[in-house]
PDB file of N, CA and C in Angstrom:
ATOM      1  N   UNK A   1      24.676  -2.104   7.900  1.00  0.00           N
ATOM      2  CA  UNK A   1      24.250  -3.413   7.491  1.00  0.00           C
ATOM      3  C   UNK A   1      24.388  -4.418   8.636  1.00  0.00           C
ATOM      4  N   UNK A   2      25.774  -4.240   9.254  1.00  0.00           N
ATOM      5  CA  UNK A   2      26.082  -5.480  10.751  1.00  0.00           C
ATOM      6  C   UNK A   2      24.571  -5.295  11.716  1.00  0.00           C
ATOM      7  N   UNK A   3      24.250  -3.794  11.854  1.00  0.00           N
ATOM      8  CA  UNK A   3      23.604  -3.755  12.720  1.00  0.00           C
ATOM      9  C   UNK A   3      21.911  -4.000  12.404  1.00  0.00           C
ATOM     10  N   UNK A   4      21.769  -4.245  11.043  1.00  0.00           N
ATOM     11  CA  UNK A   4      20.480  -4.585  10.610  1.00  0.00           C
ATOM     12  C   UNK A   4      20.263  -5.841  10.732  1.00  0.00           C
ATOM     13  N   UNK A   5      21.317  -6.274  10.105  1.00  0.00           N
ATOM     14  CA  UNK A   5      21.143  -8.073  10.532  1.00  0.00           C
ATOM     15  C   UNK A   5      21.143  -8.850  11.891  1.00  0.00           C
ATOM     16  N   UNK A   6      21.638  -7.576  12.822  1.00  0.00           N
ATOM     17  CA  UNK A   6      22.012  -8.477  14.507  1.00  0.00           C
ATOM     18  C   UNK A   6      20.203  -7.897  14.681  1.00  0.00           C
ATOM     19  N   UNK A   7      19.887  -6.953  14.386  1.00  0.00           N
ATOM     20  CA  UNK A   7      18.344  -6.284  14.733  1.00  0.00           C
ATOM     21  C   UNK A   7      17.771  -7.410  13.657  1.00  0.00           C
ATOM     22  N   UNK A   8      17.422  -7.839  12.645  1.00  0.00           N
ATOM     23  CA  UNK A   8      16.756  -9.062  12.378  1.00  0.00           C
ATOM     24  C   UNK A   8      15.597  -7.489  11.555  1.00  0.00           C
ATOM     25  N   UNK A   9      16.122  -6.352  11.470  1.00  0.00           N
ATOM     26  CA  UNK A   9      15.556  -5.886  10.755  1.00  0.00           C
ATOM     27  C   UNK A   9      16.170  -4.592  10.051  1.00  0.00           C
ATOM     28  N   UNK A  10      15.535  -3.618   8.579  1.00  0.00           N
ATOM     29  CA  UNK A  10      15.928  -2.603   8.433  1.00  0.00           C
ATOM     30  C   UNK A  10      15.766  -1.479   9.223  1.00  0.00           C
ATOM     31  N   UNK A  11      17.008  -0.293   9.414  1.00  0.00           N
ATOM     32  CA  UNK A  11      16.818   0.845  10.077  1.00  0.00           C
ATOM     33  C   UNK A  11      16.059   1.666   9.245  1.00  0.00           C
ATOM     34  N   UNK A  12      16.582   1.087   7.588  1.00  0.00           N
ATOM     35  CA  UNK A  12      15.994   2.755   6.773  1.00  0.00           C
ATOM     36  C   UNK A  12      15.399   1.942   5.828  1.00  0.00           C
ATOM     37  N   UNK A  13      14.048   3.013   5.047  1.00  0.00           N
ATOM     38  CA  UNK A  13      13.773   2.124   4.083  1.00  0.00           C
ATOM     39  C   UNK A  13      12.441   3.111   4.147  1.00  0.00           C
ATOM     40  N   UNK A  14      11.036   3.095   3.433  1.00  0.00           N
ATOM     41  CA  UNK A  14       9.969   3.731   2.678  1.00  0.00           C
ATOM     42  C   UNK A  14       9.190   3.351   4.456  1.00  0.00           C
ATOM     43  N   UNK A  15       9.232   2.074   5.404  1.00  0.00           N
ATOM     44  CA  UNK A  15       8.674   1.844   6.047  1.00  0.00           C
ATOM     45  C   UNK A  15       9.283   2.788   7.408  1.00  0.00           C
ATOM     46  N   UNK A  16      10.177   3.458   7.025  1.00  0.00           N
ATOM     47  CA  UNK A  16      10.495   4.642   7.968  1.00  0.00           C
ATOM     48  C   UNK A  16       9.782   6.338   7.790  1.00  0.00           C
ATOM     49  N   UNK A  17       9.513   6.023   6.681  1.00  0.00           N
ATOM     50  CA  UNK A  17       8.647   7.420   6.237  1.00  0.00           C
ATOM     51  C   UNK A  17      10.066   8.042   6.095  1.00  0.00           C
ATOM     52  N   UNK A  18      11.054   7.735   5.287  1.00  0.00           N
ATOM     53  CA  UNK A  18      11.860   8.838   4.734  1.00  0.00           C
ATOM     54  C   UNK A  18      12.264   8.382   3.427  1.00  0.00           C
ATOM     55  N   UNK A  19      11.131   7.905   2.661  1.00  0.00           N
ATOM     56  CA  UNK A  19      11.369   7.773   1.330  1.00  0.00           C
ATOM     57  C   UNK A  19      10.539   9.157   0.263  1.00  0.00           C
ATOM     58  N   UNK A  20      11.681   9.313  -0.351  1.00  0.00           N
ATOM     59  CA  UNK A  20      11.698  10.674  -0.820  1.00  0.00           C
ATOM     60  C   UNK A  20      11.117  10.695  -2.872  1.00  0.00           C
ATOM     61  N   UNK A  21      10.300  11.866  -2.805  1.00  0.00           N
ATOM     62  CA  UNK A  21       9.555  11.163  -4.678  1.00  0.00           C
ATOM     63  C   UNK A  21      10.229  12.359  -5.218  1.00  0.00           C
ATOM     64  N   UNK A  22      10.901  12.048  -5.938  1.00  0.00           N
ATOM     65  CA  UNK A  22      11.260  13.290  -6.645  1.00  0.00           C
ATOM     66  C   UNK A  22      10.436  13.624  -8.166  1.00  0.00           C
ATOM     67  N   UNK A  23      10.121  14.804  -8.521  1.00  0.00           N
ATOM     68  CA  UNK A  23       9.404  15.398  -9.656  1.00  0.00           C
ATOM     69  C   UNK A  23      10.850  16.192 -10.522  1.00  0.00           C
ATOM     70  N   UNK A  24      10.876  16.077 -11.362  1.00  0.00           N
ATOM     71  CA  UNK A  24      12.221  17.101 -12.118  1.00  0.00           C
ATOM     72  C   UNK A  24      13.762  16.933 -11.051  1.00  0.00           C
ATOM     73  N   UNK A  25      13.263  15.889 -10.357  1.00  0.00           N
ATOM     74  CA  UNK A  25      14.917  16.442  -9.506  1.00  0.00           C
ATOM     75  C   UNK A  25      14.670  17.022  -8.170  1.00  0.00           C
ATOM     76  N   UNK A  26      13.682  17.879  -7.932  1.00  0.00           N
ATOM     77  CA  UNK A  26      13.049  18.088  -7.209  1.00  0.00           C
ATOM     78  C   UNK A  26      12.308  17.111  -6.431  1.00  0.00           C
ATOM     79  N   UNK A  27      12.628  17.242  -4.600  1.00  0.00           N
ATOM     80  CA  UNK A  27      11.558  16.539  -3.706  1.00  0.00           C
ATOM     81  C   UNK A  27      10.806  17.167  -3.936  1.00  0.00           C
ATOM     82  N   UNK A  28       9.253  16.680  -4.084  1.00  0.00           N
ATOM     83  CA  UNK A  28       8.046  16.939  -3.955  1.00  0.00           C
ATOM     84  C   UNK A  28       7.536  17.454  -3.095  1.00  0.00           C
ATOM     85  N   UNK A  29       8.287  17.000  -1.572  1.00  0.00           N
ATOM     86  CA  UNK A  29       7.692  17.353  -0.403  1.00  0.00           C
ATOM     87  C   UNK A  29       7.837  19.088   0.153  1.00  0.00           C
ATOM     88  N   UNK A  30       8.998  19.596  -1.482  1.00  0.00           N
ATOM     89  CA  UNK A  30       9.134  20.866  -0.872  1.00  0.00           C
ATOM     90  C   UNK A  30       8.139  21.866  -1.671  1.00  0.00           C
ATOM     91  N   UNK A  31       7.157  21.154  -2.564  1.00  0.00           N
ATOM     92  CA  UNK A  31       6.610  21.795  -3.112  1.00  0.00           C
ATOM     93  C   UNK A  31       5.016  21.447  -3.321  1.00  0.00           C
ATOM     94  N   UNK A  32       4.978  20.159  -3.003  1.00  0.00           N
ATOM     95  CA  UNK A  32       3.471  19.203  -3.132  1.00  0.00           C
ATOM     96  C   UNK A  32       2.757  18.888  -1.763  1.00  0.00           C
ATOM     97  N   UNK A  33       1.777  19.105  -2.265  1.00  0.00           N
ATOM     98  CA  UNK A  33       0.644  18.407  -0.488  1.00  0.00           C
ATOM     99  C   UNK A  33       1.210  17.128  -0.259  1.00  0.00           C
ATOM    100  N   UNK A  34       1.192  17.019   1.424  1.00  0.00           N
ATOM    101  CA  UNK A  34       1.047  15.549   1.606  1.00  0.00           C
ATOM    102  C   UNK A  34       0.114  14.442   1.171  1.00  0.00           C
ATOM    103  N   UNK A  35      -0.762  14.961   0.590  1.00  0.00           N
ATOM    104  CA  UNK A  35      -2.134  13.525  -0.136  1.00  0.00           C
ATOM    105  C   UNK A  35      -1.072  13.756  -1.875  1.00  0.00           C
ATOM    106  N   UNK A  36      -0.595  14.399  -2.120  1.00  0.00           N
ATOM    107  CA  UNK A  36       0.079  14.062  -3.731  1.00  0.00           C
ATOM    108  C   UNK A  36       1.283  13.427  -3.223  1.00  0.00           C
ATOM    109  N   UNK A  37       1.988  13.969  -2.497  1.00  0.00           N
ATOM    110  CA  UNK A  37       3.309  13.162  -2.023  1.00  0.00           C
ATOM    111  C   UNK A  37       2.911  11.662  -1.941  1.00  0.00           C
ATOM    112  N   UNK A  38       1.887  11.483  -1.021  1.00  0.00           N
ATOM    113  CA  UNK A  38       1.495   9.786  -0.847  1.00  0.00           C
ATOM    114  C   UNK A  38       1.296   9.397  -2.436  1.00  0.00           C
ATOM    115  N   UNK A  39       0.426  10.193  -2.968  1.00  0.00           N
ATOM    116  CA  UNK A  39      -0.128   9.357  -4.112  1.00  0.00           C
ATOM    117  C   UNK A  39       1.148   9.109  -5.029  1.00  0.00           C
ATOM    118  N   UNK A  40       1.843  10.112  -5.232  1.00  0.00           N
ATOM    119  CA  UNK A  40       3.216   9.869  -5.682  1.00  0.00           C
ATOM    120  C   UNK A  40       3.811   8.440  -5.142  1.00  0.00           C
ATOM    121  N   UNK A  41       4.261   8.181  -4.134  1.00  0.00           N
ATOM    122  CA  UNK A  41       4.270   7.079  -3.085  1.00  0.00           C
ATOM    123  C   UNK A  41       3.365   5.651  -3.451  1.00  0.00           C
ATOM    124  N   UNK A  42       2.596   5.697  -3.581  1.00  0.00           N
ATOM    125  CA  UNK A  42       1.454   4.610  -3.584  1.00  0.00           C
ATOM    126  C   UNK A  42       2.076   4.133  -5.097  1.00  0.00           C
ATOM    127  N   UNK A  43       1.397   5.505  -6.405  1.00  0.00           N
ATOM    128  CA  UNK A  43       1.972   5.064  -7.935  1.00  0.00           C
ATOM    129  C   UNK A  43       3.299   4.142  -8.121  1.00  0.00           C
ATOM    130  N   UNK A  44       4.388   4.770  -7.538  1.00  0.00           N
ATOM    131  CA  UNK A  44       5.626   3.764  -7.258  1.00  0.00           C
ATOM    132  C   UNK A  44       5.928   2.300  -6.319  1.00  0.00           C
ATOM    133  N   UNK A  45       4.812   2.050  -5.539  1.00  0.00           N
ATOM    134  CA  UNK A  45       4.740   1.149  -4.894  1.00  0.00           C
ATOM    135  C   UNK A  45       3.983   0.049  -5.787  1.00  0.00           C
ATOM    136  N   UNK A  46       2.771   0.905  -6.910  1.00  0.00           N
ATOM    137  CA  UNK A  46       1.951  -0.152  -7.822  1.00  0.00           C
ATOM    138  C   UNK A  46       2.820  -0.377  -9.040  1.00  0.00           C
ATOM    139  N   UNK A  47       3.803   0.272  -9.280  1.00  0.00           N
ATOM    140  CA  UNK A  47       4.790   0.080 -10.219  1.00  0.00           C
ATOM    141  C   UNK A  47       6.049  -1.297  -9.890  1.00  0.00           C
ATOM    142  N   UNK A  48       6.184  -1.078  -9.032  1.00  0.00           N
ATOM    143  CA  UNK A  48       6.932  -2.467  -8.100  1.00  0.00           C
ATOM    144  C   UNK A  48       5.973  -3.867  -8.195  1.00  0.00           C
ATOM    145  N   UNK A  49       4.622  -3.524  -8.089  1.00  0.00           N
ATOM    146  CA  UNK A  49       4.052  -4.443  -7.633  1.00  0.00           C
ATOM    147  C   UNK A  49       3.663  -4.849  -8.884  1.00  0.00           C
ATOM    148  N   UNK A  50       3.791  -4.431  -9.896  1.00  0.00           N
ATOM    149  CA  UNK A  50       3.693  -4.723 -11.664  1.00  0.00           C
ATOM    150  C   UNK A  50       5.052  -5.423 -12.129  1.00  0.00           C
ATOM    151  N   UNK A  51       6.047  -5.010 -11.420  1.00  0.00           N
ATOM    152  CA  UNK A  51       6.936  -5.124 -11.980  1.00  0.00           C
ATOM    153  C   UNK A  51       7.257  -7.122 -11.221  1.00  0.00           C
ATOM    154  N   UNK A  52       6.842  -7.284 -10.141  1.00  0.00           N
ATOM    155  CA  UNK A  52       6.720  -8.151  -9.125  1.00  0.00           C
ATOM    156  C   UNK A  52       5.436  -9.303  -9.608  1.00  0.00           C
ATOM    157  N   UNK A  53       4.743  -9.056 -10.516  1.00  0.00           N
ATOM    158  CA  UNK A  53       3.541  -9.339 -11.066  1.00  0.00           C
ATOM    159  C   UNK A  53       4.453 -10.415 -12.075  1.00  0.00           C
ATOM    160  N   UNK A  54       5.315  -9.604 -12.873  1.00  0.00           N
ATOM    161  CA  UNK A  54       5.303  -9.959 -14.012  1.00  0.00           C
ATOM    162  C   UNK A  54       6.499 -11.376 -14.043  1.00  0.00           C
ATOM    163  N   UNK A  55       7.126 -11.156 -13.111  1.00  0.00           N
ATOM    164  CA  UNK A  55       8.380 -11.944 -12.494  1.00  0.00           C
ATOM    165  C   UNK A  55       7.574 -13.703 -11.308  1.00  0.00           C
ATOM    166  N   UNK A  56       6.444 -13.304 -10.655  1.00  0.00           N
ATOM    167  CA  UNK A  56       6.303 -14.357 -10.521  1.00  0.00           C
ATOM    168  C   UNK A  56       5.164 -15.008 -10.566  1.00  0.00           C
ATOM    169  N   UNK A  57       3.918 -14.200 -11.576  1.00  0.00           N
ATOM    170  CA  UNK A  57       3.173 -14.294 -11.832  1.00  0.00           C
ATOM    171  C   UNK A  57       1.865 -13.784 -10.777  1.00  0.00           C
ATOM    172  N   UNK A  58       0.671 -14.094 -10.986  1.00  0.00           N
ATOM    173  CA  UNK A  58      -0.777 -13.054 -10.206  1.00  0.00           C
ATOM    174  C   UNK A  58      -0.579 -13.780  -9.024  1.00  0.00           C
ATOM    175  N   UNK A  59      -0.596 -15.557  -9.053  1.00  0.00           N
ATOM    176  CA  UNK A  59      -0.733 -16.126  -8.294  1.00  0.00           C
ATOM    177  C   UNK A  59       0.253 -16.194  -6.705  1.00  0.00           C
ATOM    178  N   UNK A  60       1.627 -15.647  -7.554  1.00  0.00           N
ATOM    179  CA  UNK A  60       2.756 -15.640  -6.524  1.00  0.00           C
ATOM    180  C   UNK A  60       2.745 -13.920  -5.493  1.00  0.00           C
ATOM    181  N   UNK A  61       1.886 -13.306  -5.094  1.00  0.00           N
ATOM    182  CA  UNK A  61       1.616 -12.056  -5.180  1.00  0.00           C
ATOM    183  C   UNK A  61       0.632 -11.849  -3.386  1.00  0.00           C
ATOM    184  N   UNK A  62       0.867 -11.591  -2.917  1.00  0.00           N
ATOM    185  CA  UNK A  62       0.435 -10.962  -1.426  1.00  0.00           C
ATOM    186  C   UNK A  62       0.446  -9.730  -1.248  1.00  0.00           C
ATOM    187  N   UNK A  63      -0.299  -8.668  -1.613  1.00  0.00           N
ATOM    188  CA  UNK A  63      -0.130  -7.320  -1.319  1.00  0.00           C
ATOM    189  C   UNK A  63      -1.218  -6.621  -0.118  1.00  0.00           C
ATOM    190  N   UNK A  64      -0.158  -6.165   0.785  1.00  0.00           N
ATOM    191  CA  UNK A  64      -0.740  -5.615   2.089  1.00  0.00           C
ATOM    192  C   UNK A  64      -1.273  -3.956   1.695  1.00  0.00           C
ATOM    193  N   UNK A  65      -2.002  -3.855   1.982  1.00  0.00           N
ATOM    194  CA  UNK A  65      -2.508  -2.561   1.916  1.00  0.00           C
ATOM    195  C   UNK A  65      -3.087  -1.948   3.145  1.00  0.00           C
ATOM    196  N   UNK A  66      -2.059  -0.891   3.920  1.00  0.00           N
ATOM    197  CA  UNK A  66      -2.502  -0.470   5.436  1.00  0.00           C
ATOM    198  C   UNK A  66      -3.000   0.811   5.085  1.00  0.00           C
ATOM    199  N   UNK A  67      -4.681   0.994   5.327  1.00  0.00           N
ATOM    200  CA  UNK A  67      -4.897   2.116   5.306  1.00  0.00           C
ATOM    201  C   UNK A  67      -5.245   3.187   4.767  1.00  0.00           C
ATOM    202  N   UNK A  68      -4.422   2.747   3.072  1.00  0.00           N
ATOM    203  CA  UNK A  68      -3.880   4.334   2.374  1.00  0.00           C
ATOM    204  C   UNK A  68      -5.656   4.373   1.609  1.00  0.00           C
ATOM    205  N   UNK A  69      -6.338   3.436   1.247  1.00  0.00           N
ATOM    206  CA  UNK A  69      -7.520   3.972   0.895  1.00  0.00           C
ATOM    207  C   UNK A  69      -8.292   4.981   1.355  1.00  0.00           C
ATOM    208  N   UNK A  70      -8.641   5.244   2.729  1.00  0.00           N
ATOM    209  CA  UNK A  70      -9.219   6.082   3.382  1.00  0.00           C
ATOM    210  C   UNK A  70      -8.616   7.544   2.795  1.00  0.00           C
ATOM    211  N   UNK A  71      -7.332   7.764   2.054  1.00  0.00           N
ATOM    212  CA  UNK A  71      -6.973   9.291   2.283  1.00  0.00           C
ATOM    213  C   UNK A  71      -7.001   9.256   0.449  1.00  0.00           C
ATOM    214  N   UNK A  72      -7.564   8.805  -0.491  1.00  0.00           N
ATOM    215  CA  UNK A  72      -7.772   8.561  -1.872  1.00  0.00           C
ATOM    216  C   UNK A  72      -9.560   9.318  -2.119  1.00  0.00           C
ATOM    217  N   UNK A  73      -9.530   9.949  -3.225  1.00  0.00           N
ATOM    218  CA  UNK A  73     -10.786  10.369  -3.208  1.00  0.00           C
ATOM    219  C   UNK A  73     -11.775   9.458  -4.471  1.00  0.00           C
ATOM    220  N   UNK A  74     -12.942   9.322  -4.776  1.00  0.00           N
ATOM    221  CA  UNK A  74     -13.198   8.248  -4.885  1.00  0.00           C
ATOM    222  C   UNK A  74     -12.543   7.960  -6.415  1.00  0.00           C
ATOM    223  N   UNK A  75     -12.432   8.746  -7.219  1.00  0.00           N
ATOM    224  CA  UNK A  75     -12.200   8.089  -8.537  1.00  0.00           C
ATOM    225  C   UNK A  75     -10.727   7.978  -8.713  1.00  0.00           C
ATOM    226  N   UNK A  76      -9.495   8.256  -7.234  1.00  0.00           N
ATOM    227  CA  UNK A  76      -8.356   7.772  -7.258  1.00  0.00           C
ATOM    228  C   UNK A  76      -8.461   6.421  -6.327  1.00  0.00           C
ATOM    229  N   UNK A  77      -9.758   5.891  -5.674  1.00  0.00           N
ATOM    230  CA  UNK A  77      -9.879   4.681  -4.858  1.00  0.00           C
ATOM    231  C   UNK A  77     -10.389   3.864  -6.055  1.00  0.00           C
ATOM    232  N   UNK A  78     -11.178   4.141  -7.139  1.00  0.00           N
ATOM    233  CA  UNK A  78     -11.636   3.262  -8.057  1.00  0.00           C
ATOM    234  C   UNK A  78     -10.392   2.917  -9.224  1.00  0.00           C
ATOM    235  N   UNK A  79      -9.385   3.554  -9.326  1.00  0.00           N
ATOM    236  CA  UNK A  79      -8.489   3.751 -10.035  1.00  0.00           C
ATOM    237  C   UNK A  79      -7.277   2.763  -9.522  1.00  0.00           C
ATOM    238  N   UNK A  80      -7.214   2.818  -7.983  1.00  0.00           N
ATOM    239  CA  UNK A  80      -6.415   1.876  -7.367  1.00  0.00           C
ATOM    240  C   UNK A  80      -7.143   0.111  -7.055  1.00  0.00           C
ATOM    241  N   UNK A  81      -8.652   0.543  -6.819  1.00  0.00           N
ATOM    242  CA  UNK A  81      -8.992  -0.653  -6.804  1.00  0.00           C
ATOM    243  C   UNK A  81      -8.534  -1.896  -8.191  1.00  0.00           C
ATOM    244  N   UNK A  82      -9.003  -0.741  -9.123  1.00  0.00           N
ATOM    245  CA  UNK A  82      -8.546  -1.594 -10.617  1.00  0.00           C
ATOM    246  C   UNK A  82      -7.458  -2.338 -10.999  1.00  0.00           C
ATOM    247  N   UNK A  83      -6.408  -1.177 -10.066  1.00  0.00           N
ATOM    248  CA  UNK A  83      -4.947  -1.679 -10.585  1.00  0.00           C
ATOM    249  C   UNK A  83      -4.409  -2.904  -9.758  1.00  0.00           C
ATOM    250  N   UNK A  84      -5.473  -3.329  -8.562  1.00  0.00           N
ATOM    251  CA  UNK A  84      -5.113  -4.364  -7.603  1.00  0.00           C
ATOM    252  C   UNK A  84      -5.788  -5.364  -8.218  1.00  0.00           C
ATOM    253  N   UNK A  85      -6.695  -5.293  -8.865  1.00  0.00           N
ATOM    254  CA  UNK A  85      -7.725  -6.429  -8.955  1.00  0.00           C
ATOM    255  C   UNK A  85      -7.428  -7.554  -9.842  1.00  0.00           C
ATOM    256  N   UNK A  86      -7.190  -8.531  -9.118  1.00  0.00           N
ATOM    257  CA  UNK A  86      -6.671  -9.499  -9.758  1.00  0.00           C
ATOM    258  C   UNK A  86      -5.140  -9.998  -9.798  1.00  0.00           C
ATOM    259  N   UNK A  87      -4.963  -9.798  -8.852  1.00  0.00           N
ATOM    260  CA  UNK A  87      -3.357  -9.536  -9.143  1.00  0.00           C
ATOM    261  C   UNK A  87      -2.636 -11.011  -7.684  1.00  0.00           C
ATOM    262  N   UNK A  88      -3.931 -11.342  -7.104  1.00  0.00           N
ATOM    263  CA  UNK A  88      -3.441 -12.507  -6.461  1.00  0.00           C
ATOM    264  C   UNK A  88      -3.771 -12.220  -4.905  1.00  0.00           C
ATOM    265  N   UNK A  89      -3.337 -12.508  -3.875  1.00  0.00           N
ATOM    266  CA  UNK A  89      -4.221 -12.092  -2.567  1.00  0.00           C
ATOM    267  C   UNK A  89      -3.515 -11.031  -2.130  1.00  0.00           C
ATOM    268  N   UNK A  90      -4.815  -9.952  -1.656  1.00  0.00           N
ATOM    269  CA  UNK A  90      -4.480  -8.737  -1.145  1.00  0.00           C
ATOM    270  C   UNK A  90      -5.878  -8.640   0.195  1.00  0.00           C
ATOM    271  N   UNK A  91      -4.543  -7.970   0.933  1.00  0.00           N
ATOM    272  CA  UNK A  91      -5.202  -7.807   2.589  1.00  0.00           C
ATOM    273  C   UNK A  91      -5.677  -6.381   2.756  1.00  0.00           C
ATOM    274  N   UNK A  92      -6.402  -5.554   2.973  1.00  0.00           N
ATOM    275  CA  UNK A  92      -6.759  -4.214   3.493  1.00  0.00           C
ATOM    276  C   UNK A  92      -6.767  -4.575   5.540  1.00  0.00           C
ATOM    277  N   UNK A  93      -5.730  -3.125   5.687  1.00  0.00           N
ATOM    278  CA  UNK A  93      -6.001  -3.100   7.049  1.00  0.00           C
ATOM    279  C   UNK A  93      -6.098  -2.092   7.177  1.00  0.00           C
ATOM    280  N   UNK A  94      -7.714  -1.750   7.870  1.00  0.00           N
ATOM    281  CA  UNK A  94      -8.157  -0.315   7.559  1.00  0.00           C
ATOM    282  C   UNK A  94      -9.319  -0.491   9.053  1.00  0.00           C
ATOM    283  N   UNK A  95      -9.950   0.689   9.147  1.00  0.00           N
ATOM    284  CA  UNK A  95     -10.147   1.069  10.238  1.00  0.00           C
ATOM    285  C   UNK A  95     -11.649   0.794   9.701  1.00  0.00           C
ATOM    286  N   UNK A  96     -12.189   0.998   8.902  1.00  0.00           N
ATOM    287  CA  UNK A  96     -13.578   0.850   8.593  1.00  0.00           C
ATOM    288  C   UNK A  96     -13.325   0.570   7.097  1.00  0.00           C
ATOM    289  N   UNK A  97     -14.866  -0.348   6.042  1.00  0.00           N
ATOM    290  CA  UNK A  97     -14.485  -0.446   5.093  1.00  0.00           C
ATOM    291  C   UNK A  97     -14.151   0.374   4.031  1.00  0.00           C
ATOM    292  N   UNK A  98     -13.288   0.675   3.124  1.00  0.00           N
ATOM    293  CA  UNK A  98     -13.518   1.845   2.265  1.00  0.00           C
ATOM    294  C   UNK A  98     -14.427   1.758   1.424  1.00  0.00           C
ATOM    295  N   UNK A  99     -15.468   2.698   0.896  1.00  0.00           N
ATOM    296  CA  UNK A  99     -16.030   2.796  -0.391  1.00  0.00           C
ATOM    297  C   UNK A  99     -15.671   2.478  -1.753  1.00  0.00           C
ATOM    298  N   UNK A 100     -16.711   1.727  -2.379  1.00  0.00           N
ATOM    299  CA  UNK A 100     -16.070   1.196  -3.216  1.00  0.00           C
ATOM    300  C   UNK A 100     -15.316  -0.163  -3.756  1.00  0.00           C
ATOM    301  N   UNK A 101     -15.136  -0.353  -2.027  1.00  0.00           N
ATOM    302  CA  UNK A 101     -13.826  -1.924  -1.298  1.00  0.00           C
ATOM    303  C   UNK A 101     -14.604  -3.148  -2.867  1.00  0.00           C
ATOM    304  N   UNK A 102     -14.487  -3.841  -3.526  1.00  0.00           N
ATOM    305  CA  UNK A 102     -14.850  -4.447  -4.418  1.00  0.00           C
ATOM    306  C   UNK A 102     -15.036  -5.309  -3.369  1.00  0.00           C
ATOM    307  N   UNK A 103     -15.883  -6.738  -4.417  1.00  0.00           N
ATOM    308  CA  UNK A 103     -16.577  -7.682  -2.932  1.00  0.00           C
ATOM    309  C   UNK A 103     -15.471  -8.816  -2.528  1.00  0.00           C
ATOM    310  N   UNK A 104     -15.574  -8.663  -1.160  1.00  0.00           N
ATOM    311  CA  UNK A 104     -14.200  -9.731  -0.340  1.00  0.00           C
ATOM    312  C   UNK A 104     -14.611 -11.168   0.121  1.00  0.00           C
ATOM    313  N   UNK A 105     -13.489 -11.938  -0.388  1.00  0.00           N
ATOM    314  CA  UNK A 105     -13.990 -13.217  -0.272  1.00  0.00           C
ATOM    315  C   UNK A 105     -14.594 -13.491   1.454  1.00  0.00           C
ATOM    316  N   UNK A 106     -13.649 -12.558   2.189  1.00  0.00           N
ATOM    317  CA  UNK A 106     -13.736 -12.424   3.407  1.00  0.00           C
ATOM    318  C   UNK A 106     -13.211 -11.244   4.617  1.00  0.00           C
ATOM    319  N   UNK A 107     -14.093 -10.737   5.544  1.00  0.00           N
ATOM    320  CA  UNK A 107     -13.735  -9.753   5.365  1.00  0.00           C
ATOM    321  C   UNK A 107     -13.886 -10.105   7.021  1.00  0.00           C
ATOM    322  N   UNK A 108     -12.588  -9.606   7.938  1.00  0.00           N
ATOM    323  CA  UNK A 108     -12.519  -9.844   9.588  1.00  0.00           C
ATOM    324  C   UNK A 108     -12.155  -8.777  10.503  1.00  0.00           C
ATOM    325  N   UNK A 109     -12.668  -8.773  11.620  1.00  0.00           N
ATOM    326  CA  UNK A 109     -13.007  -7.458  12.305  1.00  0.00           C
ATOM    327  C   UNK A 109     -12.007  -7.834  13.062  1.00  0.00           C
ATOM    328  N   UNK A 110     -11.710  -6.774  14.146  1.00  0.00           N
ATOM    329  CA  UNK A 110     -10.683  -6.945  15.137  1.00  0.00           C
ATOM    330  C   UNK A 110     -11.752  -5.491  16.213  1.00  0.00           C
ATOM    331  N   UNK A 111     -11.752  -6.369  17.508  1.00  0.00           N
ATOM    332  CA  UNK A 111     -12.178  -5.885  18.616  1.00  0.00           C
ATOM    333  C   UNK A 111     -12.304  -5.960  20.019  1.00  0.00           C
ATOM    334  N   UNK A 112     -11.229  -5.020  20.598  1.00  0.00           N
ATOM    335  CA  UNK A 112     -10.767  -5.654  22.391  1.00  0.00           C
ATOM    336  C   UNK A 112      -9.984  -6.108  21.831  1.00  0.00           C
ATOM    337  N   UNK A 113      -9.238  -6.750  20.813  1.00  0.00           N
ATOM    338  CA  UNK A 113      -8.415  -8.360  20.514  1.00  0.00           C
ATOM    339  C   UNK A 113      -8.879  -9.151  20.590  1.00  0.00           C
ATOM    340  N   UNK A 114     -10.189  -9.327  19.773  1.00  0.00           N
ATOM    341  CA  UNK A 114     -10.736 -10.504  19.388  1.00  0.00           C
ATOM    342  C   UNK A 114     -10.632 -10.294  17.950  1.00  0.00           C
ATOM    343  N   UNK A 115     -10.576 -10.990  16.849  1.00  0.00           N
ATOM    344  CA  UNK A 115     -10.676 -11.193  15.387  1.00  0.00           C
ATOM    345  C   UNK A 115     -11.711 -11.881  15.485  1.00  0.00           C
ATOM    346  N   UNK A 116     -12.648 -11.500  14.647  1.00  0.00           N
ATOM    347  CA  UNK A 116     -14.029 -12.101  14.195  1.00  0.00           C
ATOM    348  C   UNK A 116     -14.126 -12.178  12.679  1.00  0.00           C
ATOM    349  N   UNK A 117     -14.628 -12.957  12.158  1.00  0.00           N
ATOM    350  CA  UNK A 117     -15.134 -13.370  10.776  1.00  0.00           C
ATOM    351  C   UNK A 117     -16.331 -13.004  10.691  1.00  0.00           C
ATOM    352  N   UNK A 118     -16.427 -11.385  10.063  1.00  0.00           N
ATOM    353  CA  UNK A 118     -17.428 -10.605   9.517  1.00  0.00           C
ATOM    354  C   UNK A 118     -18.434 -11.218   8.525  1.00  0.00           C
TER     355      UNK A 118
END
């Protein structure tokens, strides 16, 4: 803990990639693909973010989303789109748009290190 706070950040945590889903007691990871492990992963992250919903309402709500669309197939990307929608401002940082992406109030490129307003 001393040394998280002099670092101004966490050592351990889900953003280290050693957050673990257990099924029966069982890690998953010793028995499940890595695209179910994530999705496992993601479900518990939209469960937080429900639970985070309900505590400070749609409006109080910023959810970053790096990526994980691209590795969702489409009727688990339409399934996640749903469960975001509406829920207050959410960012996609993704490499190209995903299928499906519902329509964005605004949507900005990054190139060389320039940010452009797509």
């Amino acid at each position: 803990y001393d040394r998280d706070v002099e670092r101004g950040n966490t050592s351990i945590g889900p953003h280290h990639s050693d957050f673990t889903c257990l099924l029966g007691g069982v890690n998953m990871s010793s028995f499940s693909s890595q695209g179910e492990c994530r999705l496992c992963s993601l479900a518990l992250k939209l469960a937080c973010l429900s639970i985070v919903k309900e505590n400070l309402g749609k409006n109080g709500v910023t959810l970053l989303v790096d990526d994980v669309i691209g590795e969702l197939d489409s009727r688990r990307r339409a399934s996640f789109f749903n469960a975001v929608n509406g829920i207050g401002q959410t960012i996609f940082a993704c490499t190209e748009l995903p299928l499906g992406l519902p329509k964005a109030d605004r949507v900005f490129s990054v190139n060389l290190g320039t940010v452009a307003l797509s």
